[in-house]
Protein backbone atom coordinates (compact mmCIF):
# COMPACT_ATOMS: atom_id res chain seq x y z
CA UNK A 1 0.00 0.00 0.00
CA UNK A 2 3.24 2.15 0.95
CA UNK A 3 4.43 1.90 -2.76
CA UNK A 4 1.22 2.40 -4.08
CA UNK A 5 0.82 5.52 -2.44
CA UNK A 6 4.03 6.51 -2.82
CA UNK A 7 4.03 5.95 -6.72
CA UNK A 8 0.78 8.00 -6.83
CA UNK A 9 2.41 11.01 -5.25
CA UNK A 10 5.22 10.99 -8.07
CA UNK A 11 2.56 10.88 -10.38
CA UNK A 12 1.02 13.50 -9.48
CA UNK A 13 4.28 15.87 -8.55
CA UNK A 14 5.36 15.14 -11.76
CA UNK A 15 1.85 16.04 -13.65
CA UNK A 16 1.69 19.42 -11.46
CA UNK A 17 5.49 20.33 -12.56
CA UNK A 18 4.52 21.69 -16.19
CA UNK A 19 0.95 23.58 -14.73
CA UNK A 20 3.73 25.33 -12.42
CA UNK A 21 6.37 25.85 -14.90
CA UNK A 22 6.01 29.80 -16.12
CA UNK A 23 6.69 29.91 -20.18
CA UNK A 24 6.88 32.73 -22.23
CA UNK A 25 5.59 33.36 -26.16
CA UNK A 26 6.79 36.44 -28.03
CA UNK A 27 4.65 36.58 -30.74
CA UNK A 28 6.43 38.61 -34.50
CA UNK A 29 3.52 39.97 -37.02
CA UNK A 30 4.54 41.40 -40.03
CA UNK A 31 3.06 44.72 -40.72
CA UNK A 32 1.61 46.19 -44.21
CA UNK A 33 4.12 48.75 -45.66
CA UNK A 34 1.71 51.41 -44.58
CA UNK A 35 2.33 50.85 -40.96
CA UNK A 36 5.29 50.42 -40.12
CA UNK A 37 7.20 53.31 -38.12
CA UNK A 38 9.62 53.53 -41.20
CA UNK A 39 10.90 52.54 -44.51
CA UNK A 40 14.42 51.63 -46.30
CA UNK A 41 15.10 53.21 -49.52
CA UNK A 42 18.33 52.59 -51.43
CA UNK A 43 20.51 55.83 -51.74
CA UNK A 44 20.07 56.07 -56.01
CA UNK A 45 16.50 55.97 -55.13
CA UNK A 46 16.68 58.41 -52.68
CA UNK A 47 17.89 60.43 -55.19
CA UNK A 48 15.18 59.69 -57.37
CA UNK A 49 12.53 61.06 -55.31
CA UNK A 50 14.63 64.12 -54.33
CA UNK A 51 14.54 65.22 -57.64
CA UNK A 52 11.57 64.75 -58.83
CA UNK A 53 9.71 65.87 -55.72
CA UNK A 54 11.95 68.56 -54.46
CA UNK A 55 10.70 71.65 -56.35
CA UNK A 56 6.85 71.02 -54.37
CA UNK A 57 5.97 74.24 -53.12
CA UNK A 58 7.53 73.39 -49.17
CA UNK A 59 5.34 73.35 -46.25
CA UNK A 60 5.98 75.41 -42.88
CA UNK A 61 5.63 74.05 -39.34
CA UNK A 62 6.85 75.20 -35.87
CA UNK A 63 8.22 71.80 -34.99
CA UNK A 64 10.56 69.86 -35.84
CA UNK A 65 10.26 67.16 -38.40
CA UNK A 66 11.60 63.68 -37.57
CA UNK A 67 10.81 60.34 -38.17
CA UNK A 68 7.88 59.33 -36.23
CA UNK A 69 6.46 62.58 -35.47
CA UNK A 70 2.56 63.19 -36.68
CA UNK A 71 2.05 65.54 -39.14
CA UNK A 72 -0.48 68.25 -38.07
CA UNK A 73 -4.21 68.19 -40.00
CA UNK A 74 -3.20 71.59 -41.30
CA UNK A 75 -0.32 70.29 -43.54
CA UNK A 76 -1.59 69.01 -47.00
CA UNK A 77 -0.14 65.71 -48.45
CA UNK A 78 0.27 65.04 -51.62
CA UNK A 79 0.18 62.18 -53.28
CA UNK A 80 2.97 60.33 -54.38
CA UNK A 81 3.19 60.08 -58.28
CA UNK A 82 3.00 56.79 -60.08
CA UNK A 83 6.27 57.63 -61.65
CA UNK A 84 7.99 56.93 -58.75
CA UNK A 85 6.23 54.23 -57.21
CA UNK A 86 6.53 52.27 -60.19
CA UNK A 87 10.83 53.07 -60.11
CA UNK A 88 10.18 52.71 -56.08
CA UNK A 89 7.76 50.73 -54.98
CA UNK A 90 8.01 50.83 -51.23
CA UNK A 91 6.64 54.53 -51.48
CA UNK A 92 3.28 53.16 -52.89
CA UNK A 93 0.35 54.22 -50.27
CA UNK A 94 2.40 56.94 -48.68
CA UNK A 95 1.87 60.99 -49.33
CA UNK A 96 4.66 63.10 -49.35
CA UNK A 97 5.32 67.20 -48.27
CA UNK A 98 8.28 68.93 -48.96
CA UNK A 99 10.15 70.97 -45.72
CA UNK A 100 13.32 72.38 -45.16
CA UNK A 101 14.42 71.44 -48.76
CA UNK A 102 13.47 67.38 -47.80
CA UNK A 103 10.67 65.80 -48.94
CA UNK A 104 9.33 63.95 -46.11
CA UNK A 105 7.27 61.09 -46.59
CA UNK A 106 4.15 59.99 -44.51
CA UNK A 107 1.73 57.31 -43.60
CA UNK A 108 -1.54 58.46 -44.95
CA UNK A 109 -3.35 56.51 -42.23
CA UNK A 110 -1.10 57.81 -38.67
CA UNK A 111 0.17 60.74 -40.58
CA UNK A 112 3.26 59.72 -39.32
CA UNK A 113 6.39 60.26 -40.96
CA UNK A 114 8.37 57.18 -41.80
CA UNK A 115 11.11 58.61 -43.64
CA UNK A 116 13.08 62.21 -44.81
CA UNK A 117 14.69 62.18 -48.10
CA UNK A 118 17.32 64.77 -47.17
């Protein structure tokens, strides 16, 4: 009866030891391009867009523009041409302004901006 007992109490310790052990999941999503805080953009294609969207007529704010920060509701963005989305296609979906000589591009959805062609 001991070793009865005794077998069914190292059963059951060993049953409980998983319920007790503490695990951890880190879970990795893949957002759409129009999401994400920022975007990569070769230096040729860089130049691309400098040039072609440069001479926009360029936009004044008080703050300072960085990656990340939200655009005010008072700044118009403009559309990104299909020139350049077809010769750079991670741009497609975003709207652009031009500041400080940069043209700044921006998540249509967060109006955040995700990148500064300087």
């Amino acid at each position: 009866m001991k070793s009865l007992l005794a077998a069914t109490a190292a059963i059951g310790l060993m049953a409980a030891a998983p319920a007790t052990a503490q695990t951890s999941v880190t879970t990795t999503t893949t957002a759409s391009p129009t999401t994400t805080g920022s975007i990569t953009i070769a230096p040729e294609k860089r130049t691309v867009i400098r040039q072609q969207l440069s001479t926009a007529k360029p936009v004044t704010v008080k703050e300072k523009v960085s990656v990340g920060w939200t655009v005010p509701e008072t700044v118009e963005l403009q559309a990104v041409p299909e020139t350049i989305v077809s010769d750079v296609p991670s741009v497609k979906g975003y709207r652009y302004f031009v500041y400080d000589d940069d043209v700044v591009l921006v998540d249509p959805q967060t109006r955040k901006v995700v990148t500064i062609v300087e």
